[in-house]
PDB file of N, CA and C in Angstrom:
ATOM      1  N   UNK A   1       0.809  -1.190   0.000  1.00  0.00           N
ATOM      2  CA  UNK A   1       0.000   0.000   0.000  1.00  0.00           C
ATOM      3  C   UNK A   1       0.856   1.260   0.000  1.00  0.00           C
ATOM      4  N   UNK A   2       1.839   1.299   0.791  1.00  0.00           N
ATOM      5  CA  UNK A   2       2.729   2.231   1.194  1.00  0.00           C
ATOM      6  C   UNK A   2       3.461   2.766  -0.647  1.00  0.00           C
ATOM      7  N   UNK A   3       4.020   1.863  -1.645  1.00  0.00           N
ATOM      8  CA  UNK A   3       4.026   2.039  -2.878  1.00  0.00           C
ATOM      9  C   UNK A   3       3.214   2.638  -3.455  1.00  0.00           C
ATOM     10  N   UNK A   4       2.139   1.721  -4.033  1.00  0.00           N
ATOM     11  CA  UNK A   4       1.103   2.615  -4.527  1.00  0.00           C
ATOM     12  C   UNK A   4       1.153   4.582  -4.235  1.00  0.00           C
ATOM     13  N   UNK A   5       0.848   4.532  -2.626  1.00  0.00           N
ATOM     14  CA  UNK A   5       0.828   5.820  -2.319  1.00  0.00           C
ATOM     15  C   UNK A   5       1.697   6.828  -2.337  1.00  0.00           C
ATOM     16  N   UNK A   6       3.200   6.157  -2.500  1.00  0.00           N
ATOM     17  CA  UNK A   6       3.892   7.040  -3.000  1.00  0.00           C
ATOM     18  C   UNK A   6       4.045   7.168  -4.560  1.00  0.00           C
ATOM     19  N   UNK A   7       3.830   6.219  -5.087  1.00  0.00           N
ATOM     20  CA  UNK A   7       3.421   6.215  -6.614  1.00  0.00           C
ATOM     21  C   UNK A   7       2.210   7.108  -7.476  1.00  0.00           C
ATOM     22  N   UNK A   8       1.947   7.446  -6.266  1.00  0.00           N
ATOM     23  CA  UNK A   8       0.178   8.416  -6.326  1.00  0.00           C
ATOM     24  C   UNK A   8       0.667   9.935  -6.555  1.00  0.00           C
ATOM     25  N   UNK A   9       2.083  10.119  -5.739  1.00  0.00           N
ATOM     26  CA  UNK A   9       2.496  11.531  -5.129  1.00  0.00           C
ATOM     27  C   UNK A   9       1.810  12.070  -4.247  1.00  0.00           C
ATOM     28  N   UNK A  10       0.892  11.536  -2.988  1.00  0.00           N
ATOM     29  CA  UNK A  10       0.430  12.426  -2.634  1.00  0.00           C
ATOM     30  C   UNK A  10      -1.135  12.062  -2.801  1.00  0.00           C
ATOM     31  N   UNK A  11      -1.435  11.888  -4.072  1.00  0.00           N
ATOM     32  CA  UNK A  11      -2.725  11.947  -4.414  1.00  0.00           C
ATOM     33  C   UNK A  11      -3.982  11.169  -3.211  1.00  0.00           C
ATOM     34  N   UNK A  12      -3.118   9.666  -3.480  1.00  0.00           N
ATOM     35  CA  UNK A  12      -3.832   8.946  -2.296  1.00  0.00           C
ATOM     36  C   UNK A  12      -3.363   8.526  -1.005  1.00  0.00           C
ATOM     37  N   UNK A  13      -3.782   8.703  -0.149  1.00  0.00           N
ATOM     38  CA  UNK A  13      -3.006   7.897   1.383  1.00  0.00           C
ATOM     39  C   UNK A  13      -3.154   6.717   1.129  1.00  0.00           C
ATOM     40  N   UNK A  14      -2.298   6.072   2.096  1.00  0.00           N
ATOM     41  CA  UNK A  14      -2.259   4.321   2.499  1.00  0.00           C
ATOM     42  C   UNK A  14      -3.640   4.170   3.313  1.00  0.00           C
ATOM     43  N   UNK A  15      -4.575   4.646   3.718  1.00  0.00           N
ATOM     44  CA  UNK A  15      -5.412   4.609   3.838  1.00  0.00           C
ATOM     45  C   UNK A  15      -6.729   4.294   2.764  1.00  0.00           C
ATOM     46  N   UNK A  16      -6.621   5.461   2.254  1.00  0.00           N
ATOM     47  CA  UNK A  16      -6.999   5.501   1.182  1.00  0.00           C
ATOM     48  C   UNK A  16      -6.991   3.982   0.505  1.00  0.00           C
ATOM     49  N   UNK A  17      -5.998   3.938  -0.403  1.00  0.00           N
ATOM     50  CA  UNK A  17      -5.654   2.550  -1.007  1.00  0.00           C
ATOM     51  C   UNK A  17      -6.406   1.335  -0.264  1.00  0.00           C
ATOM     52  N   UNK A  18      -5.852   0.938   0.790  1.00  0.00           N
ATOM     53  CA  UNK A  18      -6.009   0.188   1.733  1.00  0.00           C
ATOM     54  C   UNK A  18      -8.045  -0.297   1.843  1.00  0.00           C
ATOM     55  N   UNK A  19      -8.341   1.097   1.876  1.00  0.00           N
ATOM     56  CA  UNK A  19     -10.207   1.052   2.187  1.00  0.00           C
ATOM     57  C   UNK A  19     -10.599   0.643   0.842  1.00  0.00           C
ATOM     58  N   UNK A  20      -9.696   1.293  -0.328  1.00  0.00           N
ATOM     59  CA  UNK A  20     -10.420   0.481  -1.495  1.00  0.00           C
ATOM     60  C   UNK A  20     -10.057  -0.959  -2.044  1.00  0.00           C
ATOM     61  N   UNK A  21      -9.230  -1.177  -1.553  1.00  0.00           N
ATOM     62  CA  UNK A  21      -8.704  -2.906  -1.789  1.00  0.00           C
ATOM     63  C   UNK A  21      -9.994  -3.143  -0.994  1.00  0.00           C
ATOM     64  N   UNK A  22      -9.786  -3.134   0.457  1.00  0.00           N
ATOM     65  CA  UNK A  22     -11.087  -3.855   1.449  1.00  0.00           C
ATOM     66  C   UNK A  22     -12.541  -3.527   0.548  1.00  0.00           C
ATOM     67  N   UNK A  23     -12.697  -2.641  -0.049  1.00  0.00           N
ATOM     68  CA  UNK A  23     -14.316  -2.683  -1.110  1.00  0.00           C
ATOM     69  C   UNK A  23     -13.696  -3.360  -1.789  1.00  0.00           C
ATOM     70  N   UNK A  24     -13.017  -3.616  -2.518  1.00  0.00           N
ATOM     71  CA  UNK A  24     -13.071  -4.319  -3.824  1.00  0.00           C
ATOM     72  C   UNK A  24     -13.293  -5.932  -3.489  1.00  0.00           C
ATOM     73  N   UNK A  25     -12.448  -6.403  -2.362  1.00  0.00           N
ATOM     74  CA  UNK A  25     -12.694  -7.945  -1.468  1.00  0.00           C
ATOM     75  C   UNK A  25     -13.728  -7.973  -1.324  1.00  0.00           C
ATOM     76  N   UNK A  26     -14.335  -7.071  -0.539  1.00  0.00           N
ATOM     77  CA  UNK A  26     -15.696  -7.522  -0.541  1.00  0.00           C
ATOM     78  C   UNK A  26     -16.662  -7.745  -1.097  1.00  0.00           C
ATOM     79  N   UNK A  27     -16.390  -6.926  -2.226  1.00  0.00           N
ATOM     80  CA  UNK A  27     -17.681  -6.591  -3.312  1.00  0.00           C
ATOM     81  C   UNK A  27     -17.046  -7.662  -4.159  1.00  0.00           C
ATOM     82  N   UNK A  28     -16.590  -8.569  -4.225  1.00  0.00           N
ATOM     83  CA  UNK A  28     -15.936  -9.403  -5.068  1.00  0.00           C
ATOM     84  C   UNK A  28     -16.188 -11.220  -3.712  1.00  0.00           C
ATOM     85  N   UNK A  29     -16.635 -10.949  -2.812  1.00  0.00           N
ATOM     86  CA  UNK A  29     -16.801 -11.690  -1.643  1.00  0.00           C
ATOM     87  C   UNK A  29     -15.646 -12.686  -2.023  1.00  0.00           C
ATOM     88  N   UNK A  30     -14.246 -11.475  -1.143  1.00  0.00           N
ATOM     89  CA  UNK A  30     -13.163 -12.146  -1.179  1.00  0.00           C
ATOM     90  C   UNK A  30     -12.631 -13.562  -1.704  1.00  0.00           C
ATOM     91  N   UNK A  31     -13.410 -13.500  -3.297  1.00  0.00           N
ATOM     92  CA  UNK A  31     -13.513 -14.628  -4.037  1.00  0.00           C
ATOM     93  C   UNK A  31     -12.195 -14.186  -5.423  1.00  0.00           C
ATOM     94  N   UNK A  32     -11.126 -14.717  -4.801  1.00  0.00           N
ATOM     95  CA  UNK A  32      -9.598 -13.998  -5.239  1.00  0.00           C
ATOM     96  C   UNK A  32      -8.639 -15.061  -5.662  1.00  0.00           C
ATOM     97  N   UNK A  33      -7.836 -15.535  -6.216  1.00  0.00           N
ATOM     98  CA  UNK A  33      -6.899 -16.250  -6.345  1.00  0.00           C
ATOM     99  C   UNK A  33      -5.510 -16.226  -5.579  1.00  0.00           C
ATOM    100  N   UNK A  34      -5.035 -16.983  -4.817  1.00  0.00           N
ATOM    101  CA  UNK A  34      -3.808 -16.487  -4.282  1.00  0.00           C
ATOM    102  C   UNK A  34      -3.169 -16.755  -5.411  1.00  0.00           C
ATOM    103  N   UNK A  35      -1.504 -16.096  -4.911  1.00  0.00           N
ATOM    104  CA  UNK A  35      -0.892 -16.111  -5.954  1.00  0.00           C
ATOM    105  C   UNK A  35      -0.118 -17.437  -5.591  1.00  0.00           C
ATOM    106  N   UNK A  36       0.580 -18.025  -6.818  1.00  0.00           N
ATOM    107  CA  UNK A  36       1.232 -19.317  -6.914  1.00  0.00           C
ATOM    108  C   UNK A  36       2.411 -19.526  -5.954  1.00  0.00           C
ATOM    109  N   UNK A  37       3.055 -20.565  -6.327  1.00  0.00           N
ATOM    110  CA  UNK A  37       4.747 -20.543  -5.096  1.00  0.00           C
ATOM    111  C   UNK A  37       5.646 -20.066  -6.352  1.00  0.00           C
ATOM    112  N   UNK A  38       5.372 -20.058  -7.337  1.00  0.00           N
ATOM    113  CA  UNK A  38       6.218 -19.888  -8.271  1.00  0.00           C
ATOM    114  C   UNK A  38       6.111 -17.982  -8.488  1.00  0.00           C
ATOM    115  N   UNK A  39       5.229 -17.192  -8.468  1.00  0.00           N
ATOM    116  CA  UNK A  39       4.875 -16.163  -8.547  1.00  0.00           C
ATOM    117  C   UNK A  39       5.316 -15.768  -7.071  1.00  0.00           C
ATOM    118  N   UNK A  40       5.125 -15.567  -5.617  1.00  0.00           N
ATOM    119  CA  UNK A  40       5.454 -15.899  -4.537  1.00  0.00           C
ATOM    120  C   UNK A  40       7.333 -15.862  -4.914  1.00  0.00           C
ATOM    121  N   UNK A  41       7.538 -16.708  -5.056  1.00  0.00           N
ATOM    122  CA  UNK A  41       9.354 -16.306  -5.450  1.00  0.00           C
ATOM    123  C   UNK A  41       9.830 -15.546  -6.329  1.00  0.00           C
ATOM    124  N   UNK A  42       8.864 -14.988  -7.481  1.00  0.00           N
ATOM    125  CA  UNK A  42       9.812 -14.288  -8.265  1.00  0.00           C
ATOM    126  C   UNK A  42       9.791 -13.111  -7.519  1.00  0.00           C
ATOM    127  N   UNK A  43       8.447 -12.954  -6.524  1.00  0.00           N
ATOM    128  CA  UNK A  43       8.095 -11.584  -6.109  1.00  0.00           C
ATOM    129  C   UNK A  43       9.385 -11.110  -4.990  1.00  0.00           C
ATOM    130  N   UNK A  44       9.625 -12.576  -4.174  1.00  0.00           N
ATOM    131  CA  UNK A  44      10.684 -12.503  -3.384  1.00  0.00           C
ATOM    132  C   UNK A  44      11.820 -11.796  -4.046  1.00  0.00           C
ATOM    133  N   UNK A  45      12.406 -12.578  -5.097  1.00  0.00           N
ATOM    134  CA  UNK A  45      13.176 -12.738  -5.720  1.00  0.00           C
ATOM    135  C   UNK A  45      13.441 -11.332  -6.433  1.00  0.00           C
ATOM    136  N   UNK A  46      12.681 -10.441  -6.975  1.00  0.00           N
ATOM    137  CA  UNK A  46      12.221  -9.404  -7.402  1.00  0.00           C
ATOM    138  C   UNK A  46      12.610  -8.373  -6.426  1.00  0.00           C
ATOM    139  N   UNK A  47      12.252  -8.411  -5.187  1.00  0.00           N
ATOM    140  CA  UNK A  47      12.984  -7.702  -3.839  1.00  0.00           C
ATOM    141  C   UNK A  47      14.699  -7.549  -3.541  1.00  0.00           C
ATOM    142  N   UNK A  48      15.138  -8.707  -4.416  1.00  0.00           N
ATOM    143  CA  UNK A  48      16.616  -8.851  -4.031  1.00  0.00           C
ATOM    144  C   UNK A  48      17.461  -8.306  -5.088  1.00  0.00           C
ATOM    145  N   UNK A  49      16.687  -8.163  -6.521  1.00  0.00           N
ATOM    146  CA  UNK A  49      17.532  -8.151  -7.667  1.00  0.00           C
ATOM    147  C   UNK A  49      18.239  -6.666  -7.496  1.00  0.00           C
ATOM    148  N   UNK A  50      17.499  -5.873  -7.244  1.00  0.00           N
ATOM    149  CA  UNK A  50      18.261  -4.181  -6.970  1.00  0.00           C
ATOM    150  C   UNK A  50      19.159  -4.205  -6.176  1.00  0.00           C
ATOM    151  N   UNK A  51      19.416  -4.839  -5.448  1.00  0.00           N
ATOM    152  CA  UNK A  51      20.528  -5.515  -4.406  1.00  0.00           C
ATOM    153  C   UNK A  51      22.143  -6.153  -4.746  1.00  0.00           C
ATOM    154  N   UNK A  52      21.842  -6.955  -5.756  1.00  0.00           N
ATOM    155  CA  UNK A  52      22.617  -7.876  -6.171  1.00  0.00           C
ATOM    156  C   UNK A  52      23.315  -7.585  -7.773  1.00  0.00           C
ATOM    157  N   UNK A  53      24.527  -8.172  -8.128  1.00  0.00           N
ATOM    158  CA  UNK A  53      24.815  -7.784  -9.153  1.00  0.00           C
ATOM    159  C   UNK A  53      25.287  -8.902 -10.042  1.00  0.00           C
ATOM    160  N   UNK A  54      24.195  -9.683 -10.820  1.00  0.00           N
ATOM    161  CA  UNK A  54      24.224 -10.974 -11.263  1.00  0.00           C
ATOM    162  C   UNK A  54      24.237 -10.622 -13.191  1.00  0.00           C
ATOM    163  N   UNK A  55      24.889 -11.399 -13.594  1.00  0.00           N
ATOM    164  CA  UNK A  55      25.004 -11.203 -15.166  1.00  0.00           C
ATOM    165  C   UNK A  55      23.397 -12.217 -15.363  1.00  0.00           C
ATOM    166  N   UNK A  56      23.440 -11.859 -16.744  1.00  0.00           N
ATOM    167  CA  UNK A  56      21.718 -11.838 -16.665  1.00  0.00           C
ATOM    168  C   UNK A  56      21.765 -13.777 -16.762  1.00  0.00           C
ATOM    169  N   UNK A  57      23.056 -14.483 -17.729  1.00  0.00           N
ATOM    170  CA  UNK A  57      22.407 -15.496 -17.709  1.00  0.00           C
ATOM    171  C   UNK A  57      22.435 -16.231 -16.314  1.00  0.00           C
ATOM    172  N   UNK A  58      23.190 -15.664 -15.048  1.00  0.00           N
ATOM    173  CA  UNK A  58      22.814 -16.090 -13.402  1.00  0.00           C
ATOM    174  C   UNK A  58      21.799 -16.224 -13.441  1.00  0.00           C
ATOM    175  N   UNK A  59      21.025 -14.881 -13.962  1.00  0.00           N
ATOM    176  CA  UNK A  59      19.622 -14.191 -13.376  1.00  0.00           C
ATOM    177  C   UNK A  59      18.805 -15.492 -13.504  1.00  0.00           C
ATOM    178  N   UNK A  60      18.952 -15.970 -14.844  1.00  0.00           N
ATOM    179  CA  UNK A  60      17.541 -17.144 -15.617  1.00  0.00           C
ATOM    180  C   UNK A  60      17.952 -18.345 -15.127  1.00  0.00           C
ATOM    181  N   UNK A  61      18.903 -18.664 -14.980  1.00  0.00           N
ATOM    182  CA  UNK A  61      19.195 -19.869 -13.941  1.00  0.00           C
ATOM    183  C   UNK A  61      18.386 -20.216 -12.552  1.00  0.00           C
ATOM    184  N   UNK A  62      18.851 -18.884 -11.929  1.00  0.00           N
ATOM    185  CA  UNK A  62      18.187 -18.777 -10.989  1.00  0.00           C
ATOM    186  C   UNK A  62      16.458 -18.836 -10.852  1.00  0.00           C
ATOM    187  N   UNK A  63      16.235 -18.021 -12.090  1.00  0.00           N
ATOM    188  CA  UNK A  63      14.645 -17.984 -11.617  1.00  0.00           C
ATOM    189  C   UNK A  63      14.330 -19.562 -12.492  1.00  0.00           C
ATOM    190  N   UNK A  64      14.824 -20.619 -13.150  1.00  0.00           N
ATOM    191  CA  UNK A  64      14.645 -21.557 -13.929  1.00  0.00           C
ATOM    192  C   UNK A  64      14.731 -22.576 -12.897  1.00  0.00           C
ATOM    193  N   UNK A  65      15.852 -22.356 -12.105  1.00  0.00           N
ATOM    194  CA  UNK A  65      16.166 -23.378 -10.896  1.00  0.00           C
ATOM    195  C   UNK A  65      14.882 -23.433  -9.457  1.00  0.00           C
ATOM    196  N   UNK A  66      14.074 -22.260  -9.802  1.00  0.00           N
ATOM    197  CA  UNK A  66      12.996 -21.784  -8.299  1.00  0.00           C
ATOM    198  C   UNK A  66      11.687 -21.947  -9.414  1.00  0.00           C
ATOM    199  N   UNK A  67      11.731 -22.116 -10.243  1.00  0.00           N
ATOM    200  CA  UNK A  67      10.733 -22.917 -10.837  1.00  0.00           C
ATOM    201  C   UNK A  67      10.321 -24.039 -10.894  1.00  0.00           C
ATOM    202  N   UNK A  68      11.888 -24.833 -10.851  1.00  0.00           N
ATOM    203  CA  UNK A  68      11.767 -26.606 -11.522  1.00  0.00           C
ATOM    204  C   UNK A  68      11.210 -26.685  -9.877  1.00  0.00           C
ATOM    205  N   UNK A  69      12.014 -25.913  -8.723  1.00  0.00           N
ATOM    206  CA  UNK A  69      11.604 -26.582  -6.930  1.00  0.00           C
ATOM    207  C   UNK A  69      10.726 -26.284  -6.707  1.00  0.00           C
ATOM    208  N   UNK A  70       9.514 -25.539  -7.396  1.00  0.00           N
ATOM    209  CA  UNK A  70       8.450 -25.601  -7.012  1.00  0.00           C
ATOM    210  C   UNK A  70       7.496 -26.053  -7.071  1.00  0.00           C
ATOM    211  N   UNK A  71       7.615 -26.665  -8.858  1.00  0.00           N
ATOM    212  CA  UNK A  71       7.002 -27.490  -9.796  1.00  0.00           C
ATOM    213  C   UNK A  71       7.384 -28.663  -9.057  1.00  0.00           C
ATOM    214  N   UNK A  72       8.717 -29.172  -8.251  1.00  0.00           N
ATOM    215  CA  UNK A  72       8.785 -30.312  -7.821  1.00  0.00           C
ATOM    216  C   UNK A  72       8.028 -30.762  -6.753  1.00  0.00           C
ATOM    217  N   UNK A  73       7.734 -29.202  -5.882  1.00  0.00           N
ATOM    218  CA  UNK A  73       7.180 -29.814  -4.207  1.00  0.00           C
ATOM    219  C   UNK A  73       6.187 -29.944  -4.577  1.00  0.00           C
ATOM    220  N   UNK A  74       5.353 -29.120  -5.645  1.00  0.00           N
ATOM    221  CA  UNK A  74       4.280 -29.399  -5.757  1.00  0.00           C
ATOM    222  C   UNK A  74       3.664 -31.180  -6.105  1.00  0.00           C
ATOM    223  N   UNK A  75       4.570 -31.756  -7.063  1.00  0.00           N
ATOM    224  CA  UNK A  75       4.309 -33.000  -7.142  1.00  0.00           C
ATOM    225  C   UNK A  75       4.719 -33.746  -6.002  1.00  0.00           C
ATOM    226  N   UNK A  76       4.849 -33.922  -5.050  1.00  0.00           N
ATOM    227  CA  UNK A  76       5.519 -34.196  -3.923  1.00  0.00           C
ATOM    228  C   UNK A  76       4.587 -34.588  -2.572  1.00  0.00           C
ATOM    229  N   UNK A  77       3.893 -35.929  -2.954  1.00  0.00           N
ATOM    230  CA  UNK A  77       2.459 -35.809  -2.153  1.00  0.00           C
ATOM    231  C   UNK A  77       2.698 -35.687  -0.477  1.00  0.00           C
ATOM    232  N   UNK A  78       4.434 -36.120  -0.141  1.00  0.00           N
ATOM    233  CA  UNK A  78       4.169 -35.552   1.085  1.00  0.00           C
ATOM    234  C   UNK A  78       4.361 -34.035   1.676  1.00  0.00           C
ATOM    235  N   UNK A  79       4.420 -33.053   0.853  1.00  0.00           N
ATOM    236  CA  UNK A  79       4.384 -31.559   1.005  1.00  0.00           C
ATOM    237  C   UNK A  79       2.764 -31.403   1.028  1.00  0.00           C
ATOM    238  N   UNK A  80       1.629 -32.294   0.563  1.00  0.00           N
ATOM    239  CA  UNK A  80       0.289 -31.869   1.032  1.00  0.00           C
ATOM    240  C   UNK A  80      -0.054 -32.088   2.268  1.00  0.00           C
ATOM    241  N   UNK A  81       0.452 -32.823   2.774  1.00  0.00           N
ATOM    242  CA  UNK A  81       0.116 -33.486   4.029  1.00  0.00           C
ATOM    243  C   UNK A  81       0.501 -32.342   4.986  1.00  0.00           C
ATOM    244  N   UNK A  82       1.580 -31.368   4.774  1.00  0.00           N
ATOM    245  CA  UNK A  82       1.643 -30.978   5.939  1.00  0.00           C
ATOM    246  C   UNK A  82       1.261 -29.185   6.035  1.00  0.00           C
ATOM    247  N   UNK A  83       1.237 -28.958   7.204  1.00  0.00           N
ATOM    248  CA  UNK A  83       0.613 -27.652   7.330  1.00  0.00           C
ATOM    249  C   UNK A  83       1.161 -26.690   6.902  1.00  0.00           C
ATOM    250  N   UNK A  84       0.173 -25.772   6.576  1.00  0.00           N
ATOM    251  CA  UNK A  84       1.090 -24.615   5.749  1.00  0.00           C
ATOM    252  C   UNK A  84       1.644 -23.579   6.923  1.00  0.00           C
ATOM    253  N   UNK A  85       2.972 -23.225   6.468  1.00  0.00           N
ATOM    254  CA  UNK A  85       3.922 -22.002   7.584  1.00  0.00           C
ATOM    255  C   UNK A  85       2.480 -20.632   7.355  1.00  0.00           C
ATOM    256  N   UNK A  86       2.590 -20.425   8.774  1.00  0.00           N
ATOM    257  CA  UNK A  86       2.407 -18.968   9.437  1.00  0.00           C
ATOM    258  C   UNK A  86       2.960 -17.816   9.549  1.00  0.00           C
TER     259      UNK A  86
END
């Protein structure tokens, strides 16, 4: 939210933002898709890249390598069994 609102300049508060996500959930009866484990890491992953100073073919490795492990746990019937982290 805090993005957005500075992305706004001003225009909107984190408030702001914030009250209209909560209408939009609702009026949508928080009937939403989470996002994937694979989407979930790039987003991570996406956080670190301004950070780091990787030649690009690292870069696709990397996000190729957090693909295949996710695609793997997912097939992985004992990763259903157990509870999801908090």
């Amino acid at each position: 939210s805090e993005s957005f609102a500075a992305v706004s300049q001003g225009v909107y508060s984190v408030e702001d933002i914030e009250g209209m996500e909560l209408s939009i959930l609702e009026g949508l009866s928080w009937r939403v898709c989470a996002p994937t484990s694979v989407g979930m890491a790039y987003n991570i992953l996406s956080l670190v890249l301004p950070h780091v100073s990787l030649q690009e073919s690292t870069w696709a490795f990397i996000l190729d390598e957090v693909r295949f492990q996710c695609e793997f746990a997912v097939r992985d019937y004992y990763f259903t069994t157990q509870r999801r982290s908090t």
